[in-house]
Protein backbone atom coordinates (compact mmCIF):
# COMPACT_ATOMS: atom_id res chain seq x y z
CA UNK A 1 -26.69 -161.79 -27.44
CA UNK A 2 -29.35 -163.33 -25.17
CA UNK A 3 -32.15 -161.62 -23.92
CA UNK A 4 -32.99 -161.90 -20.12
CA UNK A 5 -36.19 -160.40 -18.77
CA UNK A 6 -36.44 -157.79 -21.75
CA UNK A 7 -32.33 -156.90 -21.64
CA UNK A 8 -29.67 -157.53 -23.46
CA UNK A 9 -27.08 -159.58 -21.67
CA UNK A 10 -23.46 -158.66 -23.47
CA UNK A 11 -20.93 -162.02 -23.00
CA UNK A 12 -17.22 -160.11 -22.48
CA UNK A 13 -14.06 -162.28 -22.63
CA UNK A 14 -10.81 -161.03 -21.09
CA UNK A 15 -9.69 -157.39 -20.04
CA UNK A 16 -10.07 -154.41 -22.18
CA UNK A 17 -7.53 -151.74 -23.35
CA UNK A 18 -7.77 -149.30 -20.86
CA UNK A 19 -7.82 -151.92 -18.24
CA UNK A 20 -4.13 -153.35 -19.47
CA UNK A 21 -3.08 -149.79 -20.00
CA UNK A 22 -3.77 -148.64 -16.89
CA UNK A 23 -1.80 -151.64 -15.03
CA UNK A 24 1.18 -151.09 -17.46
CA UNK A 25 1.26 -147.71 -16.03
CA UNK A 26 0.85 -148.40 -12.34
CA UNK A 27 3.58 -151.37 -12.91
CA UNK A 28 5.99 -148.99 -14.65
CA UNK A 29 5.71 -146.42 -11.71
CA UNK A 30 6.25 -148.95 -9.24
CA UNK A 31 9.47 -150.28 -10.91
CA UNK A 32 10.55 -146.45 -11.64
CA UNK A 33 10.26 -146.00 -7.74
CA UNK A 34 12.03 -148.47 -6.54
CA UNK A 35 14.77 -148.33 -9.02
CA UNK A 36 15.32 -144.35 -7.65
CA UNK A 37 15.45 -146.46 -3.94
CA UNK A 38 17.54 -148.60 -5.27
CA UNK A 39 20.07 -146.38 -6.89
CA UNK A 40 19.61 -143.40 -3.79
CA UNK A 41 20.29 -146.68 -1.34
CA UNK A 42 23.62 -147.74 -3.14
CA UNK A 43 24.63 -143.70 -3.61
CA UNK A 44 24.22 -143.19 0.25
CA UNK A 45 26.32 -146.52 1.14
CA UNK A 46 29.21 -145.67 -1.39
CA UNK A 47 28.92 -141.88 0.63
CA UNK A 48 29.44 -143.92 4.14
CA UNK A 49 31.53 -146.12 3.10
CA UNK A 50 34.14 -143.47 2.26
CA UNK A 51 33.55 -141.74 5.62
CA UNK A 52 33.77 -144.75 7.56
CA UNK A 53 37.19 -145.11 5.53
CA UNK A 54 38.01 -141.85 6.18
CA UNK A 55 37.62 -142.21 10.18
CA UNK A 56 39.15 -145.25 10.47
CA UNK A 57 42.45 -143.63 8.58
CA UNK A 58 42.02 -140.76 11.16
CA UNK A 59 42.30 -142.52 14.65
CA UNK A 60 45.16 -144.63 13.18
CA UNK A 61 46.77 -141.61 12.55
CA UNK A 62 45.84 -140.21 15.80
CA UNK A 63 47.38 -143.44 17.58
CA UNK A 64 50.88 -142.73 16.18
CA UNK A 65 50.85 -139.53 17.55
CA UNK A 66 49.57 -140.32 21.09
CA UNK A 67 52.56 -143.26 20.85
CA UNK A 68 54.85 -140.61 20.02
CA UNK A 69 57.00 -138.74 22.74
CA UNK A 70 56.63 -135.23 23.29
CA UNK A 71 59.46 -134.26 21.86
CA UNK A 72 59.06 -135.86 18.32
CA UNK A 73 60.27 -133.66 15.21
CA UNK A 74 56.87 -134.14 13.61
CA UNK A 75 55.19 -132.75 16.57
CA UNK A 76 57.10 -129.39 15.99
CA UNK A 77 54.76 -126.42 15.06
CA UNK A 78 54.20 -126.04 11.57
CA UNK A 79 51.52 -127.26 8.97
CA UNK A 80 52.45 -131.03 7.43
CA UNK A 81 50.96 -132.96 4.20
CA UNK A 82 50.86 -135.88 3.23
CA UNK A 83 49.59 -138.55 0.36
CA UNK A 84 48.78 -142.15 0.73
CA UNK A 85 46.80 -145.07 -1.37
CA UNK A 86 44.67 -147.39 0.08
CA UNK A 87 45.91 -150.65 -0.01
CA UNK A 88 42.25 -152.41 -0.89
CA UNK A 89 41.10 -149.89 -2.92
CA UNK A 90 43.99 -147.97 -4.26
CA UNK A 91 42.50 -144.79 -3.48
CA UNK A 92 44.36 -142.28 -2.87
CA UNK A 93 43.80 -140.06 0.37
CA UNK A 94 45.54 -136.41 1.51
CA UNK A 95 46.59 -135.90 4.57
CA UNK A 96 46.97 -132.56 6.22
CA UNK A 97 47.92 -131.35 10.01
CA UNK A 98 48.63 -128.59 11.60
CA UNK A 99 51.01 -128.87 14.98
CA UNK A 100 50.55 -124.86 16.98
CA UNK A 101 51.74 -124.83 20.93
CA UNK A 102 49.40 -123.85 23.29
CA UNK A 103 51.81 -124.02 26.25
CA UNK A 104 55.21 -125.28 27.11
CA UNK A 105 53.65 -128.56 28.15
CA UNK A 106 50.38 -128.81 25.63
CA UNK A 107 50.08 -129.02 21.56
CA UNK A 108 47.52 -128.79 19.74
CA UNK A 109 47.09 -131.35 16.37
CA UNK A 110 44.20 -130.12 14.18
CA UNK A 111 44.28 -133.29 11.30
CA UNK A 112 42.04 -133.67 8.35
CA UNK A 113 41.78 -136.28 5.87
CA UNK A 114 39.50 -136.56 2.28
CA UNK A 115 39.69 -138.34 -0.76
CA UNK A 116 42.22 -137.16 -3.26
CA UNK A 117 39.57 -136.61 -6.22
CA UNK A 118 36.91 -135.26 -3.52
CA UNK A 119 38.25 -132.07 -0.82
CA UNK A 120 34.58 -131.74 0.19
CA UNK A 121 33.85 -135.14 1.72
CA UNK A 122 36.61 -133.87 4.19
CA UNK A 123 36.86 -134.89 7.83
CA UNK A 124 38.43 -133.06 10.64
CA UNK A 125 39.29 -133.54 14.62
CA UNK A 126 42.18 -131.97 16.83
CA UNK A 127 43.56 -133.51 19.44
CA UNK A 128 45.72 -132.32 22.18
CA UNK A 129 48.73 -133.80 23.27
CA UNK A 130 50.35 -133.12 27.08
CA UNK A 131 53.57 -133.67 28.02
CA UNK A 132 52.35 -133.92 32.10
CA UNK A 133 49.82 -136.07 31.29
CA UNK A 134 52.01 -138.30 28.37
CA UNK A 135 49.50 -138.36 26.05
């Protein structure tokens, strides 16, 4: 050690323990956050992914019953299932509809559609189909 002006002046090489233990912990909670970003990120696109698959299966399926006429078999009242696979995917999907009159000249289609291994990611819509209006 060298003495300047009556103190002792301490040469220090490097950074201490505390010093690299402290940046070890900041660096691990950085990479701990964004790996729960990361994961919640991919979680929340599988999740919309499936609904967007869902939807898309739902207006096709509401197509082929506006192309139908009104007097179709499968619009008769009554409450219809059905299972299909995805042909990308292979998942499978259940279908389920329910056909009630509301008139002599209206029906009412109340469809839903999920995920065979999942009822709760289920999506719903009724449409209504008119015979004066032909659709």
């Amino acid at each position: 050690m060298e003495k300047v002006r009556g103190k002792s002046k301490k040469k220090t090489q490097g950074f201490g323990f505390i010093e690299i233990l402290i940046s070890f912990v900041i660096t691990s909670l950085l990479i701990l956050g964004t790996t729960q970003l990361t994961i919640l990120s991919l979680l929340s696109k599988k999740s919309s992914d499936l609904r967007l698959t869902i939807s898309e299966r739902l207006f096709s399926k509401l197509e082929s019953f506006k192309s139908l006429s009104y007097d179709e078999s499968i619009l008769e009242e009554g409450t219809y299932d059905e299972c299909t696979s995805d042909l990308f995917s292979g998942a499978a999907f259940i279908w389920n509809w329910h056909v009630y009159s509301i008139s002599t000249n209206l029906y009412g289609i109340e469809m839903g559609c999920y995920p065979e291994n999942y009822p709760e990611k289920e999506i719903r819509l009724i449409v209504y189909i008119s015979r004066d209006l032909g659709f």
